[in-house]
N, C-alpha and C. Protein backbone atom coordinates (compact mmCIF):
# COMPACT_ATOMS: atom_id res chain seq x y z
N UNK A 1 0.83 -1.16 0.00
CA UNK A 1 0.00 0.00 0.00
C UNK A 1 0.89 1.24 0.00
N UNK A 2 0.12 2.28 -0.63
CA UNK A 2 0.94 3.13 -0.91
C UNK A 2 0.22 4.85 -0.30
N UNK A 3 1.05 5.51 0.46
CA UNK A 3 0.19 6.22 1.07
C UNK A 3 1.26 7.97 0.85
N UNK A 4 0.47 9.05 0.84
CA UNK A 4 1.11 10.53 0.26
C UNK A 4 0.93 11.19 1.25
N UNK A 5 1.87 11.74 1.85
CA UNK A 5 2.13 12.91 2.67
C UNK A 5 2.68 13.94 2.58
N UNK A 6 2.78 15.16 3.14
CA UNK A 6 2.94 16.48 3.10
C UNK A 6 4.33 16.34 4.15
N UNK A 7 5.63 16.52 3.90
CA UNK A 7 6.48 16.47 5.34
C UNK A 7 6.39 18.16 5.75
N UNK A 8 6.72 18.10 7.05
CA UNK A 8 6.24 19.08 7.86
C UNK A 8 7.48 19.80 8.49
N UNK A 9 8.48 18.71 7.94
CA UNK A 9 9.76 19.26 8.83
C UNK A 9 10.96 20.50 8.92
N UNK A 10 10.55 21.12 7.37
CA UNK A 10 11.11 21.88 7.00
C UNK A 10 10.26 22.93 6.02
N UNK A 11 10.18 24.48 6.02
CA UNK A 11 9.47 25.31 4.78
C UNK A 11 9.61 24.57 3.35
N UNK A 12 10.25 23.59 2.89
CA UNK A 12 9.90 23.11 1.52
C UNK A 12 8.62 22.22 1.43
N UNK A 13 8.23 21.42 2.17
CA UNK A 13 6.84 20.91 2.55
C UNK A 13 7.17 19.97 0.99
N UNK A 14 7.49 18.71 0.88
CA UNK A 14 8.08 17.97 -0.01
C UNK A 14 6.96 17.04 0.47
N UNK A 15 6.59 16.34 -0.91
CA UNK A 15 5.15 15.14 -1.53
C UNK A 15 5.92 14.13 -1.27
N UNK A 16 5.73 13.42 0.05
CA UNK A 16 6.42 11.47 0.05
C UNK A 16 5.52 10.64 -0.10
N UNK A 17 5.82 9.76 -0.69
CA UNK A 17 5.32 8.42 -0.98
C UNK A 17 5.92 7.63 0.16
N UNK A 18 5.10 7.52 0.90
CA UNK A 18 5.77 5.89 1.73
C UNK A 18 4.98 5.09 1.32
N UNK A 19 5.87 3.67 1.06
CA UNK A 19 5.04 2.07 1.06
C UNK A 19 5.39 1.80 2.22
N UNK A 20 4.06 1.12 2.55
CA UNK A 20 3.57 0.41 4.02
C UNK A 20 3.71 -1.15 3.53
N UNK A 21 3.87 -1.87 4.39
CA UNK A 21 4.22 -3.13 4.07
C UNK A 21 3.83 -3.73 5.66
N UNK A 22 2.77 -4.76 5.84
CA UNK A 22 2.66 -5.32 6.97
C UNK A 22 2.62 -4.18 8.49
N UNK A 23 2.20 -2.96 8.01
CA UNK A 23 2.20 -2.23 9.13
C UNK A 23 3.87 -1.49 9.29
N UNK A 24 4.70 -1.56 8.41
CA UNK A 24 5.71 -1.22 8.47
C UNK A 24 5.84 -0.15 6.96
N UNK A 25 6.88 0.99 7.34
CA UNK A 25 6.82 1.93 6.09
C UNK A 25 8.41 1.25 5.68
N UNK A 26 8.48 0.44 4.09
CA UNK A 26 9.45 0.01 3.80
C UNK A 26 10.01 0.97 3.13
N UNK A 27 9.46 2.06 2.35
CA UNK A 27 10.28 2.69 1.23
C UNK A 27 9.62 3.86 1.41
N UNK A 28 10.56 5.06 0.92
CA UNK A 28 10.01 6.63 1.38
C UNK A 28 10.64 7.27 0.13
N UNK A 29 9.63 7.98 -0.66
CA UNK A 29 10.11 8.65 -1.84
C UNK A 29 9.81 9.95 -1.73
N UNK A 30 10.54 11.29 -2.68
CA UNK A 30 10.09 12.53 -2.97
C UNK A 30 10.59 13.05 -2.17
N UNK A 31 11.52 12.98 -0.95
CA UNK A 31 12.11 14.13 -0.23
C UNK A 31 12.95 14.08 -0.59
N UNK A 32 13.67 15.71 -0.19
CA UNK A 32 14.56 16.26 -0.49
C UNK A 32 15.73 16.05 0.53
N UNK A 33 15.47 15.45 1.58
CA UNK A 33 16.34 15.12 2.60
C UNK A 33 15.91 14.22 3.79
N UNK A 34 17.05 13.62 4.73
CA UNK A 34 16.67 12.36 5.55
C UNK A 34 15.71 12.70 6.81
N UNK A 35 15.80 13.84 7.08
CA UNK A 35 14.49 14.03 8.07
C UNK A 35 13.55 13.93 7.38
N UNK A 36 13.32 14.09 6.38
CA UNK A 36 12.04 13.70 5.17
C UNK A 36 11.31 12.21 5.54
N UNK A 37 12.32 11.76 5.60
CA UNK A 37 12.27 10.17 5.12
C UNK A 37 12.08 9.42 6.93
N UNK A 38 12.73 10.13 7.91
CA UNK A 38 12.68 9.64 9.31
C UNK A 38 11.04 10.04 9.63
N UNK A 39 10.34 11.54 9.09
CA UNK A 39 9.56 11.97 9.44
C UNK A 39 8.24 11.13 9.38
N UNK A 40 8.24 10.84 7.94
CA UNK A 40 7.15 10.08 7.13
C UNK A 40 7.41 9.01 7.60
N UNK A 41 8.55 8.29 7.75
CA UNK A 41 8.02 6.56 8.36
C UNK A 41 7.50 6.74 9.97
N UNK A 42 7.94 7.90 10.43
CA UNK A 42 7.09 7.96 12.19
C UNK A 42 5.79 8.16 11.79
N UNK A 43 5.49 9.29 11.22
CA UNK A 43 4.36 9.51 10.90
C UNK A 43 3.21 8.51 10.31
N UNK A 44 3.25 7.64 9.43
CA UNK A 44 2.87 6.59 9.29
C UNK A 44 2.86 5.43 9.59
N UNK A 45 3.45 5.28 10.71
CA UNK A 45 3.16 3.92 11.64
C UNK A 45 3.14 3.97 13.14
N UNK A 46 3.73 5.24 13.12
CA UNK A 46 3.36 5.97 15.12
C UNK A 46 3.49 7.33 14.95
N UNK A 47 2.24 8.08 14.62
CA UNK A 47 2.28 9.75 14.59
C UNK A 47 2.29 9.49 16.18
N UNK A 48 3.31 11.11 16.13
CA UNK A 48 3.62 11.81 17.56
C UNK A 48 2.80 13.39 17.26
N UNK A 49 2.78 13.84 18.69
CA UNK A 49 2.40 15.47 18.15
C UNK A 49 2.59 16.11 19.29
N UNK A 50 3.36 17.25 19.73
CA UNK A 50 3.38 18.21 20.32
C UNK A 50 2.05 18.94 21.02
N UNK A 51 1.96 19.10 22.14
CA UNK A 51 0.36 19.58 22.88
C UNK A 51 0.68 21.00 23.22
N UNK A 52 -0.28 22.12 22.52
CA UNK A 52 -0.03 23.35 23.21
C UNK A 52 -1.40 23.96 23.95
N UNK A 53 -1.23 23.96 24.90
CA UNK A 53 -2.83 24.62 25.61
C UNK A 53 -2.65 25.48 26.70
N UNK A 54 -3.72 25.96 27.29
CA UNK A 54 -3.32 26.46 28.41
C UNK A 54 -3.91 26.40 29.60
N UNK A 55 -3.52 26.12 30.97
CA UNK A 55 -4.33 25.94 32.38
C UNK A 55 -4.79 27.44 32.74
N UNK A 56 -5.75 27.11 34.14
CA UNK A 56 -5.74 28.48 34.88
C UNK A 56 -5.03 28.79 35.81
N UNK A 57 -4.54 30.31 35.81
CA UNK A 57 -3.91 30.61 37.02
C UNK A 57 -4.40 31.28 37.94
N UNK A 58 -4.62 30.52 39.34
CA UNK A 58 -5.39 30.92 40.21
C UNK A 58 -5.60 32.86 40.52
N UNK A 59 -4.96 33.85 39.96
CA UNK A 59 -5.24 34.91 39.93
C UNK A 59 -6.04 35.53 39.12
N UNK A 60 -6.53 34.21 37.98
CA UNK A 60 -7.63 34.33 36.96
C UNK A 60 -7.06 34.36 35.42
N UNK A 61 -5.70 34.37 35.28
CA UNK A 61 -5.27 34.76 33.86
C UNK A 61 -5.28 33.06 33.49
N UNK A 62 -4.15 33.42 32.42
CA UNK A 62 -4.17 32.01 31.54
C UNK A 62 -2.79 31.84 31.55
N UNK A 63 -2.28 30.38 31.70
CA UNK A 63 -0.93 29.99 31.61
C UNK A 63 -0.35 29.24 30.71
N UNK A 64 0.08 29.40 28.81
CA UNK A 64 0.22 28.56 28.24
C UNK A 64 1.45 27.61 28.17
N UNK A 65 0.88 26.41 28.08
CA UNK A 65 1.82 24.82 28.34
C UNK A 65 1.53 24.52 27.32
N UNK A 66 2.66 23.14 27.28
CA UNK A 66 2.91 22.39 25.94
C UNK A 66 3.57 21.18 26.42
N UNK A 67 3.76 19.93 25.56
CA UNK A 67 4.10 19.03 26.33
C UNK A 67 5.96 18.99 25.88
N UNK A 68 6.52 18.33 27.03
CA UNK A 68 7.91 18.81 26.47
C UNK A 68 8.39 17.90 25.76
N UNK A 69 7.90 16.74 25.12
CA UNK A 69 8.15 16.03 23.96
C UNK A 69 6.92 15.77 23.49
N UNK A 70 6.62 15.38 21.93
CA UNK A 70 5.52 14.38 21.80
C UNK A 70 5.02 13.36 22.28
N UNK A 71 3.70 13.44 22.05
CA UNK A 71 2.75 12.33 22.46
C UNK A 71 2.15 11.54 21.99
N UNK A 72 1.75 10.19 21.88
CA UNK A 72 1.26 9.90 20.96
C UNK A 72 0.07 10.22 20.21
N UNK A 73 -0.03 10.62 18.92
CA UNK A 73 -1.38 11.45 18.58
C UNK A 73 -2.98 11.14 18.94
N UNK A 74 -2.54 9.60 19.33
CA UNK A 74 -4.22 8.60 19.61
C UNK A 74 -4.31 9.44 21.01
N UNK A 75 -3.99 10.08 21.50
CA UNK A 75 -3.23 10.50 23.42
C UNK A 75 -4.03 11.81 23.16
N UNK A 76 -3.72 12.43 22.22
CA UNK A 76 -3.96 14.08 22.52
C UNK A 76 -4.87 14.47 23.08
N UNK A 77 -6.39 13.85 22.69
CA UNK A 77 -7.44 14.47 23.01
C UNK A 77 -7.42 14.36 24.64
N UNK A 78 -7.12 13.33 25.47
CA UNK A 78 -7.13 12.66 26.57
C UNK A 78 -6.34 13.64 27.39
N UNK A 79 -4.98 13.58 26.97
CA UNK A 79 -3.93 14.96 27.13
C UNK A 79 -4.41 16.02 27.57
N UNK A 80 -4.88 16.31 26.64
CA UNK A 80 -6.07 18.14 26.92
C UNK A 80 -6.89 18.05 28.34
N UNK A 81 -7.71 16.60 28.10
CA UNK A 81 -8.38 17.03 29.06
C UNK A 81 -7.87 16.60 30.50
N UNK A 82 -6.82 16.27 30.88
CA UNK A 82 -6.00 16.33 31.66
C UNK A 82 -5.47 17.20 32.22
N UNK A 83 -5.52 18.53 31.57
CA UNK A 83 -5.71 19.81 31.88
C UNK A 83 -6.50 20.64 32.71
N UNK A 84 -7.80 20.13 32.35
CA UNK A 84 -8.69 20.88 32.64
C UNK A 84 -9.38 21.24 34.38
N UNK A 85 -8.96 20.51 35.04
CA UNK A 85 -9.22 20.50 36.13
C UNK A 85 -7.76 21.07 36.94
N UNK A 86 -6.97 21.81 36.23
CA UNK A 86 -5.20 22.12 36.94
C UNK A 86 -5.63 23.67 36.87
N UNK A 87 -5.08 24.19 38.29
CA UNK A 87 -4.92 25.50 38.78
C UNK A 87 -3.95 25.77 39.24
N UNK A 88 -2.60 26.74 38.97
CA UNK A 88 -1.65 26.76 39.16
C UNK A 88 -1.47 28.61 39.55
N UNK A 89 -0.74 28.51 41.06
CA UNK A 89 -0.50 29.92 41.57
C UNK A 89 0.84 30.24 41.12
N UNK A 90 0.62 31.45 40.71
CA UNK A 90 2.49 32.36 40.78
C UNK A 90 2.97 32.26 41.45
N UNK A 91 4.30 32.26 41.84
CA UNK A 91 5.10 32.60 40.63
C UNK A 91 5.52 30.89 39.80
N UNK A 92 5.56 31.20 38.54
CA UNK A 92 5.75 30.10 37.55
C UNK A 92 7.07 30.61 36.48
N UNK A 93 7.98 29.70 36.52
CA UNK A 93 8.92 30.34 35.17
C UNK A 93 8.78 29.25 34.50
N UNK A 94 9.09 30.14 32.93
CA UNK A 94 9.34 28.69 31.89
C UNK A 94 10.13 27.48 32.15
N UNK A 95 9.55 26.34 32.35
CA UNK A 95 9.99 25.41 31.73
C UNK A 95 9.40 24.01 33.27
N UNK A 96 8.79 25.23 33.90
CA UNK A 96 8.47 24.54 35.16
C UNK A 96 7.33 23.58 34.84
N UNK A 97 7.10 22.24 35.51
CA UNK A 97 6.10 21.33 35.24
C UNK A 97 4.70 21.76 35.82
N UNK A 98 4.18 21.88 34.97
CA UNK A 98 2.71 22.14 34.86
C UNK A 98 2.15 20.83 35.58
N UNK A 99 2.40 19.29 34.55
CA UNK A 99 1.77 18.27 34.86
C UNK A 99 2.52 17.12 35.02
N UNK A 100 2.92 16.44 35.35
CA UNK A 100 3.57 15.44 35.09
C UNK A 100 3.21 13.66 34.92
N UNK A 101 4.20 13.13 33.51
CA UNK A 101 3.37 12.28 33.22
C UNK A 101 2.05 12.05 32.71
N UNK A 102 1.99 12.57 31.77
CA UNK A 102 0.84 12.68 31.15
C UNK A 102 0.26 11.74 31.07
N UNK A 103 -0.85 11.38 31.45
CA UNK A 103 -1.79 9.96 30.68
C UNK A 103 -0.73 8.97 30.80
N UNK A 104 0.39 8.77 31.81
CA UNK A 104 1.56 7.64 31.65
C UNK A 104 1.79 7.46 30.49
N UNK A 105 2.25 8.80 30.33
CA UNK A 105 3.05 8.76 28.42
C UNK A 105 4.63 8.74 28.85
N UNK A 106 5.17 9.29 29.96
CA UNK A 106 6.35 9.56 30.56
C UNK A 106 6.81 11.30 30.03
N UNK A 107 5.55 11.78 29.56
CA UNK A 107 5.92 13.45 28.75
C UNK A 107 5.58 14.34 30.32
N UNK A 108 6.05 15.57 30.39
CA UNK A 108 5.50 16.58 30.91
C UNK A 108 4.72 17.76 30.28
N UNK A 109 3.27 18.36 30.96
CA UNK A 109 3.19 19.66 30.49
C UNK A 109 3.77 20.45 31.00
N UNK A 110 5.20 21.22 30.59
CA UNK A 110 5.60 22.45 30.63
C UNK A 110 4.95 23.80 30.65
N UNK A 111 5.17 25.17 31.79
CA UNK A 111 5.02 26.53 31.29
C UNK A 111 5.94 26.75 30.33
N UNK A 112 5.02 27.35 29.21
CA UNK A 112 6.02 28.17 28.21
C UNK A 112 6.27 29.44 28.26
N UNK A 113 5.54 30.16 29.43
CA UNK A 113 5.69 31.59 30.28
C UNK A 113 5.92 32.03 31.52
N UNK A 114 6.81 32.38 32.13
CA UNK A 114 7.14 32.80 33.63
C UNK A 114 5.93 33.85 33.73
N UNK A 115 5.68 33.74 34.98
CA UNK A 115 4.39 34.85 35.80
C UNK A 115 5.02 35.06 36.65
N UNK A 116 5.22 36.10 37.26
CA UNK A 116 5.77 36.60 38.11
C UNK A 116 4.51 36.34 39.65
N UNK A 117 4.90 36.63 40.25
CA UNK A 117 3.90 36.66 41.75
C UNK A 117 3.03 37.70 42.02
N UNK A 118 1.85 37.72 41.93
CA UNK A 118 0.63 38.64 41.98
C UNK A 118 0.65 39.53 42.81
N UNK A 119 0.61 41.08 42.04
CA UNK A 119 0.98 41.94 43.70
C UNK A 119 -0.55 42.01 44.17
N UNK A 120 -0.37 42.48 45.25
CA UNK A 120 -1.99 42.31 46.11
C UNK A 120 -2.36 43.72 46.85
């Protein structure tokens, strides 16, 4: 089977052909280079994806996170809402764990913004 993708990895956005074979991508055509070719066989037999969202911060604003590696894409929706019930007080700097262990993916949600501490 023969399946067409868009690679994502670079501004040239290059047309691959991967053949799938038994659940496996044997052959990767049309890129212009080897992240091309690493991209499209992940992508077609274990998409990953990056999570960007954001919790509340108990002073009422918004705190945007992201996960600090990919996840698996079947994961994301689950991911999110793993979120939704997290309230997090200032002070927060980047890179501090939001969540940890996502859905036992072994990922963290990261702040991707320091807040300083709420004057009162």
């Amino acid at each position: 089977m023969k399946k067409q993708i868009i690679c994502i990895n670079c501004p040239i956005g290059c047309s691959l052909i991967v053949t799938l074979e038994n659940g496996e991508a044997t052959e990767v055509t049309g890129g212009q280079c080897l992240r091309g070719d690493a991209y499209a066989r992940m992508e077609c037999v274990n998409p990953l994806r990056v999570i960007t969202s954001t919790v509340r911060l108990s002073d009422g604003g918004m705190l945007p996170v992201k996960t600090r590696d990919p996840v698996p894409k079947q994961l994301v929706m689950e991911c999110v809402q793993a979120l939704k019930d997290i309230e997090i007080s200032p002070p927060v700097r980047v890179g501090d764990i939001v969540l940890a262990d996502v859905c036992r993916t072994g990922v963290d949600f990261v702040a991707t913004r320091s807040v300083a501490r709420p004057v009162l």
